[in-house]
N, C-alpha and C. Protein backbone atom coordinates (compact mmCIF):
# COMPACT_ATOMS: atom_id res chain seq x y z
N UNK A 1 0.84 -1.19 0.00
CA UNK A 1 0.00 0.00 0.00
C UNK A 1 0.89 1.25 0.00
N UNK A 2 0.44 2.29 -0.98
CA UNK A 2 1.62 3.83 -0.75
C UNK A 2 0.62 4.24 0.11
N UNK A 3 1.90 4.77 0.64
CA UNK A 3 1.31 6.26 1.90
C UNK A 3 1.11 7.12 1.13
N UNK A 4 -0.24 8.16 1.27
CA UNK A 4 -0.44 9.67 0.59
C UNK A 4 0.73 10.16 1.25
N UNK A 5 0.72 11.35 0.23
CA UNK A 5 1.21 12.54 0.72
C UNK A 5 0.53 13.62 0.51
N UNK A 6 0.93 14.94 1.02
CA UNK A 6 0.06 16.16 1.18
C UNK A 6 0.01 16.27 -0.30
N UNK A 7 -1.58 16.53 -0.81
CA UNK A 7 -2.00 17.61 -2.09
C UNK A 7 -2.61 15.88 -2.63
N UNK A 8 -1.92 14.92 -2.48
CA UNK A 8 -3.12 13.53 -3.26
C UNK A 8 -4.80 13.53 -2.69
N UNK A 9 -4.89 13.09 -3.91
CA UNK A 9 -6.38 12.84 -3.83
C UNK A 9 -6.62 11.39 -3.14
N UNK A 10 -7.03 10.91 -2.58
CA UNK A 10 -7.65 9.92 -2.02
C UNK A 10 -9.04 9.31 -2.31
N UNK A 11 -9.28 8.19 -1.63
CA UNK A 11 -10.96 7.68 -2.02
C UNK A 11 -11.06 7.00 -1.07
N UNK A 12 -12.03 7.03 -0.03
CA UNK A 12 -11.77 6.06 1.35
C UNK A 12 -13.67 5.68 1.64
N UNK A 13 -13.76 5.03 2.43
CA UNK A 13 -15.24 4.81 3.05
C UNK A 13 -16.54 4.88 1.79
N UNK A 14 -16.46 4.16 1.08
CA UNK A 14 -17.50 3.62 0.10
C UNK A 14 -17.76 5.09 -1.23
N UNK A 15 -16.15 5.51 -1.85
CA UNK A 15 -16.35 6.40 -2.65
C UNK A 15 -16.24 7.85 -2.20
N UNK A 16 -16.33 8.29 -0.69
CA UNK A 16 -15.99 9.57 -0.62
C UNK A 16 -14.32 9.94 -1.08
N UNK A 17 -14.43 11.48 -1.78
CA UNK A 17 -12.96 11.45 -1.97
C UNK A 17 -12.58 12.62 -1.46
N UNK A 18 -11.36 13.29 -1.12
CA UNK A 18 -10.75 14.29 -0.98
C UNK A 18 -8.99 14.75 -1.10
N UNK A 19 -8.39 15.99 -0.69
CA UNK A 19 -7.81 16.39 -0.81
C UNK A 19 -6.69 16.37 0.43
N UNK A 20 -5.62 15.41 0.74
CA UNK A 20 -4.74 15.16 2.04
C UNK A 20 -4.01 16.24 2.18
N UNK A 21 -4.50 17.33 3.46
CA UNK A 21 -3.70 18.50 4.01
C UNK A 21 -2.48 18.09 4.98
N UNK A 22 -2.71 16.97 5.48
CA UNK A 22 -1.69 16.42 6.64
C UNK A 22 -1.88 14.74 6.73
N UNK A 23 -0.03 14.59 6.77
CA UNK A 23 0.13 13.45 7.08
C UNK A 23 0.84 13.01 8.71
N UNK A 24 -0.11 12.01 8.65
CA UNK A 24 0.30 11.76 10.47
C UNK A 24 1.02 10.52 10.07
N UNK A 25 1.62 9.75 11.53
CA UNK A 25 2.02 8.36 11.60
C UNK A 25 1.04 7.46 11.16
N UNK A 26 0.05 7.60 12.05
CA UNK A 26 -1.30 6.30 11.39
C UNK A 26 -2.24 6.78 10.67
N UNK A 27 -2.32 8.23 10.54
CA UNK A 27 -3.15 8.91 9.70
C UNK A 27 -3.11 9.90 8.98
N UNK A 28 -3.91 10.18 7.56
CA UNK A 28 -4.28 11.48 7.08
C UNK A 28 -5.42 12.48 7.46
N UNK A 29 -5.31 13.94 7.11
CA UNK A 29 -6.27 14.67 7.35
C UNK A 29 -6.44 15.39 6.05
N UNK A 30 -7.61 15.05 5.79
CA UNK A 30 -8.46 14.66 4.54
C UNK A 30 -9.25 15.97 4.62
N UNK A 31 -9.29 17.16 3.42
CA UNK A 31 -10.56 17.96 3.03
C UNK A 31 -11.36 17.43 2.19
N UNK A 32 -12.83 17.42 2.34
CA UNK A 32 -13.16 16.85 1.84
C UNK A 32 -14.41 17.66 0.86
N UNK A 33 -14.04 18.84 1.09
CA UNK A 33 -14.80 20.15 0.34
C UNK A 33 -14.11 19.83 -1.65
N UNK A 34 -13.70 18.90 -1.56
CA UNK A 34 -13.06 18.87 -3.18
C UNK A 34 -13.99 18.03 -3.62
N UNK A 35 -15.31 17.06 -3.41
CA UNK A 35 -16.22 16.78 -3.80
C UNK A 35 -16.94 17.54 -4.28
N UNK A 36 -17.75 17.24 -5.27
CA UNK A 36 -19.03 18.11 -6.23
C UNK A 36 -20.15 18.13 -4.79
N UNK A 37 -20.77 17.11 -4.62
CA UNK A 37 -21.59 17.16 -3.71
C UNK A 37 -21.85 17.08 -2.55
N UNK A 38 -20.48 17.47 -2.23
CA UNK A 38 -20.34 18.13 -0.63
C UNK A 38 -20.96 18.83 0.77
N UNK A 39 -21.50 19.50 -0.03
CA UNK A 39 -22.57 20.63 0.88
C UNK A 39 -23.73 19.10 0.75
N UNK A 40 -24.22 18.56 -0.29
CA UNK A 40 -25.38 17.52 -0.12
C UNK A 40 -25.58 16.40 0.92
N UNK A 41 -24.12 16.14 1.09
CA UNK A 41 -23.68 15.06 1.69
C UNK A 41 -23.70 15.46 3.46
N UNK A 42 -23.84 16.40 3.72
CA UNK A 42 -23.60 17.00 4.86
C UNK A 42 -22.75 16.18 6.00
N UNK A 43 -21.79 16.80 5.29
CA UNK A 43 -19.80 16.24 5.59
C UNK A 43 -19.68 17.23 6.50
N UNK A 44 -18.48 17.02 7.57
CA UNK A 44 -17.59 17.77 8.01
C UNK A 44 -16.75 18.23 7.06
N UNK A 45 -16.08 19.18 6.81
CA UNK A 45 -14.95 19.96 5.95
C UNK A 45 -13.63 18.69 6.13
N UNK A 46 -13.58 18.78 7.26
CA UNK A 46 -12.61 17.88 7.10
C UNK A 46 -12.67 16.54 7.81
N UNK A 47 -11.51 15.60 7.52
CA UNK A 47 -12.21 14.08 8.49
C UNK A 47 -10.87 13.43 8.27
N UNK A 48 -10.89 12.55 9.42
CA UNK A 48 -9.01 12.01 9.69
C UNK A 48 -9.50 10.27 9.04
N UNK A 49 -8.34 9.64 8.05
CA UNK A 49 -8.57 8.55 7.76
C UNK A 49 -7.38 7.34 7.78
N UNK A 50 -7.19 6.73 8.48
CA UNK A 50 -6.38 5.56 8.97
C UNK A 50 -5.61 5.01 7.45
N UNK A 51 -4.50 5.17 7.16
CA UNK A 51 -3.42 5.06 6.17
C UNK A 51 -3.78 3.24 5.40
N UNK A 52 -4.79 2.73 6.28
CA UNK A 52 -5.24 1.39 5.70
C UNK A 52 -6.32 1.38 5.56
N UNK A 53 -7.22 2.40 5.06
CA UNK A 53 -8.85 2.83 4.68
C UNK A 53 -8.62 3.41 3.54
N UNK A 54 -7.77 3.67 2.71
CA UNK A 54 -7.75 4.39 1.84
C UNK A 54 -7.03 3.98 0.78
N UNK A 55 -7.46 4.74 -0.42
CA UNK A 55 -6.30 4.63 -1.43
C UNK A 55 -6.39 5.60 -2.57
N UNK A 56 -4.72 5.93 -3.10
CA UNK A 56 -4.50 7.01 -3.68
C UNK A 56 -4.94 6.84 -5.18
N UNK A 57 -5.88 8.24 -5.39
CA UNK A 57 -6.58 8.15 -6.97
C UNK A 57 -5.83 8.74 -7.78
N UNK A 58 -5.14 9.84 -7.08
CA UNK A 58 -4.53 11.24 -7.93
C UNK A 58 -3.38 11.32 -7.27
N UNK A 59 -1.97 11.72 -7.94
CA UNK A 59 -0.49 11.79 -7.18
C UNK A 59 -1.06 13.29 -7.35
N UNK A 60 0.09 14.29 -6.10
CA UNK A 60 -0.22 15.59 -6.06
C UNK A 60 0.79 15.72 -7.31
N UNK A 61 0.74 17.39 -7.97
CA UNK A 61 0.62 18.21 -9.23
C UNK A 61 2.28 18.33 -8.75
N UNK A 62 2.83 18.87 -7.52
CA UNK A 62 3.75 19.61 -6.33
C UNK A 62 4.95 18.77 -7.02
């Protein structure tokens, strides 16, 4: 499994995706305002996700 790094896109918990602002030891901290239907979904802005829940869709641009 790769570890994100800050600016990848991710996809974790049945299709939500977002944008990794911080990387921890066991975790990322995930925005998750980079979804279309965000406001619909009535998400927290942001949400912490365990480095083995996830996986990378997009390498960052950086």
């Amino acid at each position: 499994m790769k570890k994100a790094e800050v600016g990848n896109v991710i996809e974790f918990k049945d299709g939500l995706q977002g944008i990794v602002e911080k990387v921890n030891e066991n975790s990322v901290i995930v925005d998750v305002t980079y979804m279309d239907n965000y406001r619909e979904l009535d998400l927290e802005q942001r949400t912490v996700v365990n480095h083995k829940n996830y996986k990378v869709i997009k390498e960052s641009a950086f």
